[in-house]
C-alpha atoms as a PDB file:
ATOM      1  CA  UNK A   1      28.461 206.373 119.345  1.00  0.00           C
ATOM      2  CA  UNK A   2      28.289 204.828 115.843  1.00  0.00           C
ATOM      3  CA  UNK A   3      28.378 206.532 113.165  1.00  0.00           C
ATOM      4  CA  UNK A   4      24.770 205.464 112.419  1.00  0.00           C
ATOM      5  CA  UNK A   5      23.323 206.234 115.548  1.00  0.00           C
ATOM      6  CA  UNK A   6      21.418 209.254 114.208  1.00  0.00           C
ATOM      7  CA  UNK A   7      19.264 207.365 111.849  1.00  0.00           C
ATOM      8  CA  UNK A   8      16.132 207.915 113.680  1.00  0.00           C
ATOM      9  CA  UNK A   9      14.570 210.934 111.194  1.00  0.00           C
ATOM     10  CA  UNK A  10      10.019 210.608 110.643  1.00  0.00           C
ATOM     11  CA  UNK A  11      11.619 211.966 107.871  1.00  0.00           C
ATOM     12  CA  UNK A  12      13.419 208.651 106.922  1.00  0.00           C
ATOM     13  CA  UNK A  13      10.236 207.381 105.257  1.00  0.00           C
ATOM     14  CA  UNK A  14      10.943 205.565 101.879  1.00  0.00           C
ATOM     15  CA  UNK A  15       8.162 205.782  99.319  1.00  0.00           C
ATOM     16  CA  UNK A  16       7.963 203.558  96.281  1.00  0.00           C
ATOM     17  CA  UNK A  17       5.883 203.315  93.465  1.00  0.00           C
ATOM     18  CA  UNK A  18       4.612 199.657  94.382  1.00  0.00           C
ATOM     19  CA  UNK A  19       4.126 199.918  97.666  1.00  0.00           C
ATOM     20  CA  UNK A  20       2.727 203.170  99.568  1.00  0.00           C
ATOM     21  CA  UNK A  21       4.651 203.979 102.399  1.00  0.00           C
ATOM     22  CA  UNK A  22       3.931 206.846 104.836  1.00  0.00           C
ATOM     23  CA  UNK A  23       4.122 209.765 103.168  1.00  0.00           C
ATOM     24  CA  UNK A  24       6.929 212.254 104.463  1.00  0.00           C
ATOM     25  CA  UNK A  25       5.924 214.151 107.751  1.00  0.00           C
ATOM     26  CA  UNK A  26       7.870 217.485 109.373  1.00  0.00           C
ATOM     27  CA  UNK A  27       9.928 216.300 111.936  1.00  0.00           C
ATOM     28  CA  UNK A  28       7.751 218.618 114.643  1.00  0.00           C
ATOM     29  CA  UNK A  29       4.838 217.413 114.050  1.00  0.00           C
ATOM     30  CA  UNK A  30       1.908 219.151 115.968  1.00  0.00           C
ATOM     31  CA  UNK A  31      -0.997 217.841 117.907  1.00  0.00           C
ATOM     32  CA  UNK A  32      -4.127 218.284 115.482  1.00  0.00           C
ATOM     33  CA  UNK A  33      -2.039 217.724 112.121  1.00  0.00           C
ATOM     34  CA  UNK A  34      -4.008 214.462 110.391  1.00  0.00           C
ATOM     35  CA  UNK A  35      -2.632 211.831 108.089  1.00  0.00           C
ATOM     36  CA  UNK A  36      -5.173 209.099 105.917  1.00  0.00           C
ATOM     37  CA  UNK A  37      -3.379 205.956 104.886  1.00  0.00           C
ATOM     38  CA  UNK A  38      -5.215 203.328 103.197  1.00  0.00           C
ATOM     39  CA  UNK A  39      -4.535 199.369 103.018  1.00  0.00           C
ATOM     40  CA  UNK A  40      -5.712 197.169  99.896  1.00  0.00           C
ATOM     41  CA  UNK A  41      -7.252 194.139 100.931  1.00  0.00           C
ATOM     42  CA  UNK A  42      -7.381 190.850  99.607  1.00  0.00           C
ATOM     43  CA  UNK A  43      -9.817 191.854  96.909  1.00  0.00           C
ATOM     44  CA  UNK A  44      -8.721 194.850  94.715  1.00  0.00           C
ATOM     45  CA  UNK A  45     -12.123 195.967  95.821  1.00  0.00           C
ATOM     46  CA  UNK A  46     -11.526 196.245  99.666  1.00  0.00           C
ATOM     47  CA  UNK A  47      -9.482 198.806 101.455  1.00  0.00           C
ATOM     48  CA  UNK A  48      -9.285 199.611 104.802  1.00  0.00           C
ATOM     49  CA  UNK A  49      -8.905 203.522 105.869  1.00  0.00           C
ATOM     50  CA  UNK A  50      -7.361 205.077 108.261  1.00  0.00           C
ATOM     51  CA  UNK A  51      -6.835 208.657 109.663  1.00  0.00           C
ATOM     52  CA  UNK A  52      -4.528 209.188 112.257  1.00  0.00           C
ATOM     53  CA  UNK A  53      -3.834 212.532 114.696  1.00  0.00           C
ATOM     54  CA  UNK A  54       0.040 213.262 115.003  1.00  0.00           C
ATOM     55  CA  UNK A  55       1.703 214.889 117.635  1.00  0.00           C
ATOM     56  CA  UNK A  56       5.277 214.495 118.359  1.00  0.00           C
ATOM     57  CA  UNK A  57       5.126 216.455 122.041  1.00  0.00           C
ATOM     58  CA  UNK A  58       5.313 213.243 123.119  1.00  0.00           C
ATOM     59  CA  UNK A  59       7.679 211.794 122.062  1.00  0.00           C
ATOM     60  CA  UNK A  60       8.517 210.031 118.714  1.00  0.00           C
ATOM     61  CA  UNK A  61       5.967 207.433 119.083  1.00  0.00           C
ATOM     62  CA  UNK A  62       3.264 210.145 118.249  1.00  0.00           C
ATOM     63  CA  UNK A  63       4.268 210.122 114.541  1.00  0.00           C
ATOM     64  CA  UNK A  64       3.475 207.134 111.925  1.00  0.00           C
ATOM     65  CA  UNK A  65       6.754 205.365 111.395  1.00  0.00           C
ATOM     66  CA  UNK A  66       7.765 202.618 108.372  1.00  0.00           C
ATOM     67  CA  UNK A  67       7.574 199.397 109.961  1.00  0.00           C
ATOM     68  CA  UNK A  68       4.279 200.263 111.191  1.00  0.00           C
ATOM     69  CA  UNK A  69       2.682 200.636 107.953  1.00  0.00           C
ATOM     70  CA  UNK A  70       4.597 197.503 106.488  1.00  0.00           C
ATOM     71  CA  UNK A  71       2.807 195.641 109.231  1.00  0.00           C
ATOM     72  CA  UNK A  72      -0.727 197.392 108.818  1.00  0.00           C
ATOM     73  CA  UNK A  73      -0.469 196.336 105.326  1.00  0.00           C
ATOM     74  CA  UNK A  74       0.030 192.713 105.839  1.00  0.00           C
ATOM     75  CA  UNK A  75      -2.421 192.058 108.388  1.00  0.00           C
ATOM     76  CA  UNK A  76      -4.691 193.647 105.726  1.00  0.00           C
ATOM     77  CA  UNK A  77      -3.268 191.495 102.805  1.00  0.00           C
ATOM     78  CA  UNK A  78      -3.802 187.824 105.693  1.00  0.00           C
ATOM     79  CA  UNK A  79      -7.859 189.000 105.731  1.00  0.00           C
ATOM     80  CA  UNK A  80      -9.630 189.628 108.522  1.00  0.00           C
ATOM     81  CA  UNK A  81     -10.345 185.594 109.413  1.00  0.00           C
ATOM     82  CA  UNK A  82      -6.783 186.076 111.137  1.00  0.00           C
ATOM     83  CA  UNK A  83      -8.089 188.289 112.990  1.00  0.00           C
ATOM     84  CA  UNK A  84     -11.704 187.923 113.771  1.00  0.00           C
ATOM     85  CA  UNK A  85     -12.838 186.813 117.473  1.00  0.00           C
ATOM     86  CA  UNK A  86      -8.836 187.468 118.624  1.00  0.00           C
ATOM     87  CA  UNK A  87      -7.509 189.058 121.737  1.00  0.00           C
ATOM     88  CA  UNK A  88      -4.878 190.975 120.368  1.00  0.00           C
ATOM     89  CA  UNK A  89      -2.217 193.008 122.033  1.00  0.00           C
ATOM     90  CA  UNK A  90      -0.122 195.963 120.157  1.00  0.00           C
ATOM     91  CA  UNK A  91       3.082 196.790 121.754  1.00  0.00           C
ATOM     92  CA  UNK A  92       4.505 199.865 121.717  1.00  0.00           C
ATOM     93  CA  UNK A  93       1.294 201.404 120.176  1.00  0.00           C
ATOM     94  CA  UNK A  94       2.281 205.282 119.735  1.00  0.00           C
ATOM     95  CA  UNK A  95      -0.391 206.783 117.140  1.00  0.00           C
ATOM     96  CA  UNK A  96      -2.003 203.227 117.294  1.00  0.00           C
ATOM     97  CA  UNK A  97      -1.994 202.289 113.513  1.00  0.00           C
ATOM     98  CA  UNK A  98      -1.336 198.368 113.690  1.00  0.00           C
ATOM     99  CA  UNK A  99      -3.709 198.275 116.504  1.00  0.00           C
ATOM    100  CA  UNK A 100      -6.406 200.350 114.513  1.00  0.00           C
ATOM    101  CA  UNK A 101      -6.017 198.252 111.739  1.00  0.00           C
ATOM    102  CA  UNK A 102      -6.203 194.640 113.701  1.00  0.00           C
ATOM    103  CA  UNK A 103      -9.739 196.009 114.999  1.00  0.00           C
ATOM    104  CA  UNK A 104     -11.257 197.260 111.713  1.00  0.00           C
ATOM    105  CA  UNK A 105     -10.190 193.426 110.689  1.00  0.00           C
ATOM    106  CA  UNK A 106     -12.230 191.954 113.626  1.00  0.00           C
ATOM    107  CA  UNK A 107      -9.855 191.564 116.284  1.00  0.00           C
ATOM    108  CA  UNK A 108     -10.759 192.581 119.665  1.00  0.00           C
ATOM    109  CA  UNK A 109      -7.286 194.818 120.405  1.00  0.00           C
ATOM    110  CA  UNK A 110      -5.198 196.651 123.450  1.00  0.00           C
ATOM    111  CA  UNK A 111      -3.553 199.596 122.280  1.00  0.00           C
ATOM    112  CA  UNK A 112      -0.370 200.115 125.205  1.00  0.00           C
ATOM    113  CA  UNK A 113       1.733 202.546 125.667  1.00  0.00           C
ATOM    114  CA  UNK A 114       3.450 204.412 128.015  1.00  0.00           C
ATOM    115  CA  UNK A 115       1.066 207.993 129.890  1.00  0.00           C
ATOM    116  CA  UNK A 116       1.985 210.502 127.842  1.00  0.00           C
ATOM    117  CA  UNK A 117       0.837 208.452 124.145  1.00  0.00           C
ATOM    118  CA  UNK A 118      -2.428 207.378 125.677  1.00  0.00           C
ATOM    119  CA  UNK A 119      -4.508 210.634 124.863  1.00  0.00           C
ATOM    120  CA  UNK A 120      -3.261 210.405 121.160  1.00  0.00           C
ATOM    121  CA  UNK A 121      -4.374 206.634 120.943  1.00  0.00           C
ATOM    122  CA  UNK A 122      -7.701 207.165 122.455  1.00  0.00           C
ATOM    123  CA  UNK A 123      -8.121 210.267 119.923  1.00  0.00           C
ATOM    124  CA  UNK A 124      -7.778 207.995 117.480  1.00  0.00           C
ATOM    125  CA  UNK A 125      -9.399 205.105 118.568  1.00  0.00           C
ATOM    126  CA  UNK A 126     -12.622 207.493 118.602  1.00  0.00           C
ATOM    127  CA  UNK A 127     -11.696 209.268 115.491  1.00  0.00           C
ATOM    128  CA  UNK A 128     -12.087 205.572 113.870  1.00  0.00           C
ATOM    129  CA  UNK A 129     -14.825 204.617 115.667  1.00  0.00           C
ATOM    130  CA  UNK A 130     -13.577 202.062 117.253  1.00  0.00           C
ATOM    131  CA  UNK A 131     -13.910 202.025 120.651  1.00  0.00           C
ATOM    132  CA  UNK A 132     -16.001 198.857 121.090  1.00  0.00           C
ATOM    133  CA  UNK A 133     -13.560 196.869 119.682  1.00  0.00           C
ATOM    134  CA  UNK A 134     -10.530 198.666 120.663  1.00  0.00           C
ATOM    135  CA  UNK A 135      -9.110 199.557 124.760  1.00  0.00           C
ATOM    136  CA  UNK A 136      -6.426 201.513 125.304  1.00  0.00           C
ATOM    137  CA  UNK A 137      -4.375 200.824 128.220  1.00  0.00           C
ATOM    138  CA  UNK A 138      -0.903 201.736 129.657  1.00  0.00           C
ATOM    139  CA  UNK A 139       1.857 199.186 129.776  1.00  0.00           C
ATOM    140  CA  UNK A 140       5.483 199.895 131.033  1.00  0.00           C
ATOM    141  CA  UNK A 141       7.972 197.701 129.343  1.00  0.00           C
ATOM    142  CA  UNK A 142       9.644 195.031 132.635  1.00  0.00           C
ATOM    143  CA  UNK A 143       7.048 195.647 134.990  1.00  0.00           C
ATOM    144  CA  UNK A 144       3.513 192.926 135.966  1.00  0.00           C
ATOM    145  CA  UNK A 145       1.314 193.027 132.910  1.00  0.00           C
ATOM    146  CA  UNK A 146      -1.900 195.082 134.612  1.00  0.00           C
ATOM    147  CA  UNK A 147      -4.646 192.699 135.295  1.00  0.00           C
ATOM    148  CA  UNK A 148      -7.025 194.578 132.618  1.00  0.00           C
ATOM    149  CA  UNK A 149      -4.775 193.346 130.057  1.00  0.00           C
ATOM    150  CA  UNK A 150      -6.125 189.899 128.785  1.00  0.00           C
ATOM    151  CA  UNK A 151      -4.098 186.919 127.457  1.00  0.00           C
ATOM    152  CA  UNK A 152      -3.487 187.531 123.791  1.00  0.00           C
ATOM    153  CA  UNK A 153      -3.712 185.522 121.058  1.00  0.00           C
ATOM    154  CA  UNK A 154      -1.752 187.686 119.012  1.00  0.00           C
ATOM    155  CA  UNK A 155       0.567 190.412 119.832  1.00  0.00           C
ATOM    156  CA  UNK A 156       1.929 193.203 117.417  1.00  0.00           C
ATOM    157  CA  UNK A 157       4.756 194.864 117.481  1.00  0.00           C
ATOM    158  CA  UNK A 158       5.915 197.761 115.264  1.00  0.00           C
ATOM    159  CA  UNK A 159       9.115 199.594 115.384  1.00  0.00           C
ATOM    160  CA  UNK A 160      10.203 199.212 119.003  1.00  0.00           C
ATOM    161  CA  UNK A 161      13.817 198.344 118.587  1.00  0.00           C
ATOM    162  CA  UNK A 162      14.859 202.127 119.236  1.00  0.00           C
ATOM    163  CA  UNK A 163      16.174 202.771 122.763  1.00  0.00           C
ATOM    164  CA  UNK A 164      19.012 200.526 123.884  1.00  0.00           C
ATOM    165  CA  UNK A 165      17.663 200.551 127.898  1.00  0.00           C
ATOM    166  CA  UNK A 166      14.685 199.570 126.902  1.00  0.00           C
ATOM    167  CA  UNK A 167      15.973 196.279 125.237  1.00  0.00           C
ATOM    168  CA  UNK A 168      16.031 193.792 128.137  1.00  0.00           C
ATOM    169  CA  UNK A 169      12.495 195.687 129.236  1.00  0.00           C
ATOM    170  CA  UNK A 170      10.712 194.417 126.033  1.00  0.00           C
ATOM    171  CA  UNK A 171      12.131 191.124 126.458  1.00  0.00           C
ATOM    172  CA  UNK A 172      10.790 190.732 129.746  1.00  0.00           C
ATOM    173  CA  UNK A 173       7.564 192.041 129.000  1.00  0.00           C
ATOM    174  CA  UNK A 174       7.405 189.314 125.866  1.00  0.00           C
ATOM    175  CA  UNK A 175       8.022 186.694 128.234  1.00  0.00           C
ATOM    176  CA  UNK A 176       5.489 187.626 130.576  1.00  0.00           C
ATOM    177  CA  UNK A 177       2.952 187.718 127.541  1.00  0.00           C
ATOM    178  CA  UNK A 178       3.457 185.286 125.334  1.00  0.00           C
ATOM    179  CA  UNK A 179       2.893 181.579 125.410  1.00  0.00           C
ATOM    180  CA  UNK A 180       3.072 178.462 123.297  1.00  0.00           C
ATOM    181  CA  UNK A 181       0.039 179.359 121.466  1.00  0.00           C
ATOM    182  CA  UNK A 182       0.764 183.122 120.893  1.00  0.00           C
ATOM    183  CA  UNK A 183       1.293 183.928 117.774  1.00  0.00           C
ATOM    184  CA  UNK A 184       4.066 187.246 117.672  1.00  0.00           C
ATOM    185  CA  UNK A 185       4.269 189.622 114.347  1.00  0.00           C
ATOM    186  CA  UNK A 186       7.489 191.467 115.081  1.00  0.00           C
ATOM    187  CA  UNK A 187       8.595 194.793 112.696  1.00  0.00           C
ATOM    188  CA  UNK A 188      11.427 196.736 113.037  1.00  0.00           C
ATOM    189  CA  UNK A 189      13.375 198.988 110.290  1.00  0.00           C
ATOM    190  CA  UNK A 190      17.214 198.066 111.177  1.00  0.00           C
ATOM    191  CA  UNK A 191      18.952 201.882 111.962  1.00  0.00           C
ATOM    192  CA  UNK A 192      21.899 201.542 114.493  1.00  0.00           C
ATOM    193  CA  UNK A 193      24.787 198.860 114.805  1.00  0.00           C
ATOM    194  CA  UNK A 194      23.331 198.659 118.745  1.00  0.00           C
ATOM    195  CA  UNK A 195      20.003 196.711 117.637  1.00  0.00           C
ATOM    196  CA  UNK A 196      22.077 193.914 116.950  1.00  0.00           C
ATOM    197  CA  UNK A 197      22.160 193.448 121.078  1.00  0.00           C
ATOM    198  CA  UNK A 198      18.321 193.867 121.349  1.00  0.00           C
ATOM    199  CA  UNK A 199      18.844 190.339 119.387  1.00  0.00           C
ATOM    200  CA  UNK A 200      21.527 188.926 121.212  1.00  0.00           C
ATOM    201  CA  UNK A 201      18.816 189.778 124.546  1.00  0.00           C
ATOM    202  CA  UNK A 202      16.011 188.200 122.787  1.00  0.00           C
ATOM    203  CA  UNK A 203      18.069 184.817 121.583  1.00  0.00           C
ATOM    204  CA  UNK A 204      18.091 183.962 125.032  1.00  0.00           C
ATOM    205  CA  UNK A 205      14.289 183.507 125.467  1.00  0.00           C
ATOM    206  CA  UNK A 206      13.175 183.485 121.464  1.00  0.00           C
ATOM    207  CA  UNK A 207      13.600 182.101 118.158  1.00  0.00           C
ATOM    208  CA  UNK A 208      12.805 184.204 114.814  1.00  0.00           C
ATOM    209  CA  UNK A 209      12.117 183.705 111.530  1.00  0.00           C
ATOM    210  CA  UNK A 210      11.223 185.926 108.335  1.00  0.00           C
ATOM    211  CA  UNK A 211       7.646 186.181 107.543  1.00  0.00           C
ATOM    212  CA  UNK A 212       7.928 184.733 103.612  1.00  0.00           C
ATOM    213  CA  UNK A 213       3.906 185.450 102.390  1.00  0.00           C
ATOM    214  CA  UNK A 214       3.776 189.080 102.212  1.00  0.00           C
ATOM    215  CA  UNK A 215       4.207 190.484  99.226  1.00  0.00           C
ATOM    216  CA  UNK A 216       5.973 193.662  99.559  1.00  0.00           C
ATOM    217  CA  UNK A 217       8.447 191.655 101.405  1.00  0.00           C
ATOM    218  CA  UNK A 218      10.552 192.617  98.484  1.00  0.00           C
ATOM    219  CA  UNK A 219      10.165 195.886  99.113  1.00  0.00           C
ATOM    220  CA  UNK A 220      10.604 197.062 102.136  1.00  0.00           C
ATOM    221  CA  UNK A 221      13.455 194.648 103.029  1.00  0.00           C
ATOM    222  CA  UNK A 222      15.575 196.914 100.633  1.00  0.00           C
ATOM    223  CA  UNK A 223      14.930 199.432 103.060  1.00  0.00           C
ATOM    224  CA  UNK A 224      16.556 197.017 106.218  1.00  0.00           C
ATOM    225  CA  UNK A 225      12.862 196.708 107.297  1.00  0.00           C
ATOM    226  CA  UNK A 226      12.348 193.115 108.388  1.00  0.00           C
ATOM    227  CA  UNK A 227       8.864 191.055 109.755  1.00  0.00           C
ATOM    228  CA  UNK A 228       9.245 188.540 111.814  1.00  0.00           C
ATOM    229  CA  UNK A 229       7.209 185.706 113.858  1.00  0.00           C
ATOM    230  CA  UNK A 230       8.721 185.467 117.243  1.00  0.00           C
ATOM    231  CA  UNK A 231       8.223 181.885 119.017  1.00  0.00           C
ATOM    232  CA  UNK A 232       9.007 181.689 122.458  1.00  0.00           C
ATOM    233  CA  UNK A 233      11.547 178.776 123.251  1.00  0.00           C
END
């Protein structure tokens, strides 16, 4: 195992002064325990709010991670025109804070997960009030996308590089979803040598680059967090 392998703490949060990151969380987290984060918008007038219900009995995906709020925070930053009138498809959802966010900005979203996160989304999802604009649906990772889940027009993806099995199993399910018009936001915080082969499995059927107009980009790429636009080739 590398020597790095263990880097998978809630606790591993970073917080700076110029950019609010989620605020430290016990590592057993239990169901009922809230956390509020808030997004600035375009104007230094608009925010978008947010209070999520934790619960790690689930698994880690019931806790707000980094990479989550880095993306949260630039879909706020793009607007909400990005957005607006959009099928759009989180991956990976856990809590469901990219997902929450894409449908206060207008987008008509799927929160998926696997069973035992869906309870935690849709407490959420209500807790927002959001459930016009927001389904929550289960999705395994390499098997046929369920019929209820529409074609996207934007999928999200927040720190799902995490379990080596699973790596060909995202893949697959990005193939299956995505298409020459989809646009893919990809964020990950970089914590074990093995990622590096969730990369060499995604070379095969993708091409990435560095998304270069957010401006915490800075930031949080200090902290091996990277956001990326995926492009299927």
């Amino acid at each position: 195992m590398d020597s790095d392998d263990d880097d998978r703490d809630p606790l591993d949060h970073f917080m700076k002064s110029d950019v609010s990151i989620v605020p430290i969380q016990p590592p057993s987290v239990r169901h009922g325990e809230m956390l509020q984060l808030s997004f600035p918008g375009v104007n230094s007038d608009a925010k978008i709010t947010i209070d999520l219900m934790l619960d790690a009995a689930p698994g880690c995906g019931g806790v707000a991670w980094p990479a989550g709020e880095v993306l949260a925070r630039y879909l706020v930053k793009r607007g909400p025109h990005s957005l607006h009138g959009k099928n759009v498809l989180e991956l990976g959802s856990g809590t469901g804070l990219v997902g929450l966010v894409a449908g206060m900005l207008g987008g008509t979203v799927c929160l998926t997960d696997q069973a035992p996160l869906l309870n935690i989304m849709r407490e959420n999802v209500e807790i927002n009030r959001l459930s016009r604009l927001c389904n929550v649906l289960e999705l395994n990772w390499g098997e046929p996308i369920p019929a209820a889940i529409p074609r996207p027009d934007i999928i999200l993806a927040a720190d799902c590089v995490y379990f080596e099995p699973a790596f060909p199993l995202l893949v697959q399910t990005l193939c299956d979803l995505v298409d020459e018009d989809t646009e893919v936001l990809f964020c990950y915080k970089k914590r074990r040598k093995a990622d590096k082969r969730f990369f060499t499995i995604l070379k095969k059927k993708f091409k990435w680059s560095d998304v270069l107009d957010d401006p915490a980009r800075a930031t949080y790429s200090r902290e091996s967090i990277s956001l990326l636009r995926l492009t299927k080739v």
